[in-house]
N, C-alpha and C. Protein backbone atom coordinates (compact mmCIF):
# COMPACT_ATOMS: atom_id res chain seq x y z
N UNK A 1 0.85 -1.17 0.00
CA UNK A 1 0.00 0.00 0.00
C UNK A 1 0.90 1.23 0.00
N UNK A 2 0.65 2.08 -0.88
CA UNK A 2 1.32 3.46 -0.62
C UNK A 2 1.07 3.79 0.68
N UNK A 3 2.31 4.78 1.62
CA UNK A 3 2.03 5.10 2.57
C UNK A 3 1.19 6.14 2.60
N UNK A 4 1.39 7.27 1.63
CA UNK A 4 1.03 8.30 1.81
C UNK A 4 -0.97 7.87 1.45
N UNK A 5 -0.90 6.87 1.13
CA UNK A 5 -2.43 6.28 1.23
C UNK A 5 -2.96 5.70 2.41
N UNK A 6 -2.22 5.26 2.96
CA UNK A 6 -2.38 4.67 4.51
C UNK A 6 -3.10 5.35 5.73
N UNK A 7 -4.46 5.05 5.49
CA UNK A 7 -5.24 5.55 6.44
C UNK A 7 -5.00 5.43 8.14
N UNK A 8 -4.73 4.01 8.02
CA UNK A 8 -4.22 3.56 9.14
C UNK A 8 -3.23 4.29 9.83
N UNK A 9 -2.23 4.34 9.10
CA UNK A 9 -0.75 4.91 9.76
C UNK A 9 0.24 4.00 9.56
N UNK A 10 1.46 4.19 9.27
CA UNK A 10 2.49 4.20 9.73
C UNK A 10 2.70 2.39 10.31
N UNK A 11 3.50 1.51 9.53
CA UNK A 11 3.66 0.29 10.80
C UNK A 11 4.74 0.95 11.64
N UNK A 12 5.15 -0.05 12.41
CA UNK A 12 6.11 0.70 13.27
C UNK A 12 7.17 -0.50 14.08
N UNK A 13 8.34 0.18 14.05
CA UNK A 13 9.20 -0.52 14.20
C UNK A 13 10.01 -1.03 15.76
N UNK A 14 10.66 -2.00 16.21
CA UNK A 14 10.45 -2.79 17.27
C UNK A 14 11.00 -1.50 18.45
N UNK A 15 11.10 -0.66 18.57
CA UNK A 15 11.44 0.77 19.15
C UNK A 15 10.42 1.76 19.43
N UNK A 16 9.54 1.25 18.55
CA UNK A 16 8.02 2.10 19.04
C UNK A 16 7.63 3.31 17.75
N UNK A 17 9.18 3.38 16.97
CA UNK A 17 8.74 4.48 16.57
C UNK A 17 8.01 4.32 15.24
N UNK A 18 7.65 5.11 14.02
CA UNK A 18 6.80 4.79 12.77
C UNK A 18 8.12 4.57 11.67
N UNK A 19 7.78 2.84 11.07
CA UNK A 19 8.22 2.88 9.96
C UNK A 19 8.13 3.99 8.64
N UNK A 20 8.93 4.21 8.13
CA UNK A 20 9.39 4.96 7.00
C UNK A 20 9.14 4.09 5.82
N UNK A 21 9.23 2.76 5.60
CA UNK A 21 9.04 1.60 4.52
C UNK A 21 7.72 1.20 4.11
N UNK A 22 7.04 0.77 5.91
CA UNK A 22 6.53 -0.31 5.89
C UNK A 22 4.62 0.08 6.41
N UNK A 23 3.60 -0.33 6.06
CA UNK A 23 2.52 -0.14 5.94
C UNK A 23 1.75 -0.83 7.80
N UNK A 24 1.26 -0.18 8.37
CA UNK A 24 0.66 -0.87 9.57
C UNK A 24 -0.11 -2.21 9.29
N UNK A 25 -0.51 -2.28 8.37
CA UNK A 25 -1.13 -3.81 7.34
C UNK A 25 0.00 -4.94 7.67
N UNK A 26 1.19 -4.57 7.50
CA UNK A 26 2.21 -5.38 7.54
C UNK A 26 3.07 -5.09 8.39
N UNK A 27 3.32 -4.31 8.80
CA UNK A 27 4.50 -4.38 9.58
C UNK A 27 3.90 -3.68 11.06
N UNK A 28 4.49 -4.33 12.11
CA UNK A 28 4.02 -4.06 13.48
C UNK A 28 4.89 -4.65 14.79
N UNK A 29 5.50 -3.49 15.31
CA UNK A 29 6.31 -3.87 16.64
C UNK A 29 7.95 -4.49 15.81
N UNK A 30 7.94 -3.69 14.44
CA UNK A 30 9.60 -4.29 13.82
C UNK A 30 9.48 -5.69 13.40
N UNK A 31 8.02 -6.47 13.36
CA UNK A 31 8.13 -7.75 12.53
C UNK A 31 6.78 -7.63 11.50
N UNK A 32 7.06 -8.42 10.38
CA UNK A 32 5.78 -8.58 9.17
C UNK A 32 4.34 -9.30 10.29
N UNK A 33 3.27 -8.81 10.01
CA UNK A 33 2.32 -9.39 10.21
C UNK A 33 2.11 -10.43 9.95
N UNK A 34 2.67 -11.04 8.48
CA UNK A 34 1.93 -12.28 8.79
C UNK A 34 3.48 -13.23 7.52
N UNK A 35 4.25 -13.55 9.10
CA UNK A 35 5.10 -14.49 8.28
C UNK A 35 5.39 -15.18 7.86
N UNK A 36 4.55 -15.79 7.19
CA UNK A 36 3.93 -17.06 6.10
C UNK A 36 3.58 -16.63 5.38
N UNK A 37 3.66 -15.70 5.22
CA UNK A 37 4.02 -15.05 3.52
C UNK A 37 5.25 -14.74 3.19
N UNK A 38 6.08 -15.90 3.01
CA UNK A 38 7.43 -15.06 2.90
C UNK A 38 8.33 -14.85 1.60
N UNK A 39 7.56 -14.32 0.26
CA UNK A 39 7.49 -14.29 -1.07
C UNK A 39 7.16 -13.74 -1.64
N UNK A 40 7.25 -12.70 -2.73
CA UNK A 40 6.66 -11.97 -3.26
C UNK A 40 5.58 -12.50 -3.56
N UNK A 41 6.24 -13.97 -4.22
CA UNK A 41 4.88 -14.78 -5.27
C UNK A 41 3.95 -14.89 -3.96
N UNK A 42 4.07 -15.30 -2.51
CA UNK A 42 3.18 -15.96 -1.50
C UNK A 42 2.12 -14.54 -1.49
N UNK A 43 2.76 -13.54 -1.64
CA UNK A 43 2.11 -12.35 -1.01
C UNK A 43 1.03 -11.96 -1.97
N UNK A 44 1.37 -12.12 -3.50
CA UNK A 44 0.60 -12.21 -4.73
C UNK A 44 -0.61 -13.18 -4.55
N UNK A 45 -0.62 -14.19 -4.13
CA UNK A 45 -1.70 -14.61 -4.36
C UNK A 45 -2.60 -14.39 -3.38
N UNK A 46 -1.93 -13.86 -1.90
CA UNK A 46 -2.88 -13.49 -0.71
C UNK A 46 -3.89 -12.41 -1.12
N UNK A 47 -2.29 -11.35 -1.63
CA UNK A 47 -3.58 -10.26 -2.85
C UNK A 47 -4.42 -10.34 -3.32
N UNK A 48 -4.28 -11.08 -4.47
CA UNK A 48 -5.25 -11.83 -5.24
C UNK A 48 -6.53 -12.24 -5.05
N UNK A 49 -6.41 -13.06 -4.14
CA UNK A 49 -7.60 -13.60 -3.44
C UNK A 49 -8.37 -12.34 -2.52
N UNK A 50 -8.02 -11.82 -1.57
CA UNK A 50 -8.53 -10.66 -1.36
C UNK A 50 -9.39 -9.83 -1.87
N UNK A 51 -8.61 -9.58 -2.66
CA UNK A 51 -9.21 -8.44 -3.74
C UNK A 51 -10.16 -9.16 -4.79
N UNK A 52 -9.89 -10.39 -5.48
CA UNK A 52 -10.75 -11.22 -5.70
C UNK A 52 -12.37 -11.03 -5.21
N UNK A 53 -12.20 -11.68 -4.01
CA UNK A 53 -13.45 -11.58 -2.98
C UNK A 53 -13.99 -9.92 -2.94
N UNK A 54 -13.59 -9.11 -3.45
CA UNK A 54 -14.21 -8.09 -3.61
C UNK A 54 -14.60 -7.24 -4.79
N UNK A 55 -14.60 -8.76 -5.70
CA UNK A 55 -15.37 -8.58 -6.63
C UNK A 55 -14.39 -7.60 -7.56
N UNK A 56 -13.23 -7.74 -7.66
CA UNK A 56 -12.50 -6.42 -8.41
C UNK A 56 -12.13 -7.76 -9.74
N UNK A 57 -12.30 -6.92 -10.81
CA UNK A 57 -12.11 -7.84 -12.06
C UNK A 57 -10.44 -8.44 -12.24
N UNK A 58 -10.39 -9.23 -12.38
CA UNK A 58 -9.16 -10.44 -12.56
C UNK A 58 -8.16 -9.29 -13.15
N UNK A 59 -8.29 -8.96 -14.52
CA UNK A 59 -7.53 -8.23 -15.19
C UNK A 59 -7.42 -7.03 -14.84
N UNK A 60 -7.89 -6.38 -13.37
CA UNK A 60 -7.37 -4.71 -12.88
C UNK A 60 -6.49 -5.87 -11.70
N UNK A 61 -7.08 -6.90 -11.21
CA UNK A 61 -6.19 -7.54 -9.76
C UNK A 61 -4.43 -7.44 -10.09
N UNK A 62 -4.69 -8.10 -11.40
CA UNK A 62 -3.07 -8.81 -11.92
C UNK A 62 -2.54 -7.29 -11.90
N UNK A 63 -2.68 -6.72 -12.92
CA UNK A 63 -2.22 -5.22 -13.00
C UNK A 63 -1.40 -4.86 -11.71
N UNK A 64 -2.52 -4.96 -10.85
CA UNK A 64 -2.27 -4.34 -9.64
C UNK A 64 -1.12 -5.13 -8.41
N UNK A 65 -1.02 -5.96 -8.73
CA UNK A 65 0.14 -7.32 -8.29
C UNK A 65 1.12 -7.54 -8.56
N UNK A 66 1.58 -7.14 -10.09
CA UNK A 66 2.50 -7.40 -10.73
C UNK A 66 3.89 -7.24 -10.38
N UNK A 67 3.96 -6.16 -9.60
CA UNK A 67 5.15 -5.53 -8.83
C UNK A 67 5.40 -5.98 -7.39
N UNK A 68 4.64 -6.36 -6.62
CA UNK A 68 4.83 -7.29 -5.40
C UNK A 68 6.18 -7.61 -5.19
N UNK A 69 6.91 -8.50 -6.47
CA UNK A 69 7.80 -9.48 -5.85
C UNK A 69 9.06 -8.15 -5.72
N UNK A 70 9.10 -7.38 -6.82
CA UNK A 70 9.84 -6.17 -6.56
C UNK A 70 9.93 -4.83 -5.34
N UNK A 71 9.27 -5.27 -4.39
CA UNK A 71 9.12 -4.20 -3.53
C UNK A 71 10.52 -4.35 -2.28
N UNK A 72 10.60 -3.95 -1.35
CA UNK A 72 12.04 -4.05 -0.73
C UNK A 72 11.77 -4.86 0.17
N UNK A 73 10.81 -5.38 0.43
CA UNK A 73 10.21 -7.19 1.20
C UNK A 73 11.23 -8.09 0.79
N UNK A 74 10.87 -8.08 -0.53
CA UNK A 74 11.58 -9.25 -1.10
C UNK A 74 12.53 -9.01 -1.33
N UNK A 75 13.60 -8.23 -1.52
CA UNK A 75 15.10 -7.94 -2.02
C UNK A 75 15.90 -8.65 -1.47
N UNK A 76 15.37 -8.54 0.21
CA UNK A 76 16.68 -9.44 1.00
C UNK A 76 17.10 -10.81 0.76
């Protein structure tokens, strides 16, 4: 999620203070929310399905996924 879209706020890192990277969706207390996703591709299809279930058409989902595995999650 863009941050600057992030209604939520800010995740935040094991120090208390607000990630700079990382989305409150995912990141919380300096670890990923949910670490069984540990893949761009794993994280793609969690997407997927999600957004799926909300009825968003297949061909805007993919679009919107495509870049996942490229984000700085996965680099390491």
């Amino acid at each position: 999620m863009p941050l600057k879209l992030d209604s939520t706020g800010w995740g935040t890192n094991a120090d208390g203070s607000k990630s700079s990277t990382f989305c409150i969706m995912c990141y919380e207390h300096g670890n990923f929310t949910k670490p069984e996703i540990n893949s761009g591709e794993k994280m793609q299809q969690f997407v997927f399905e999600l957004l799926r279930a909300k009825h968003i058409p297949k061909f805007l989902v993919k679009l919107m996924i495509r870049d996942i595995p490229k984000l700085e999650r996965w680099s390491k």
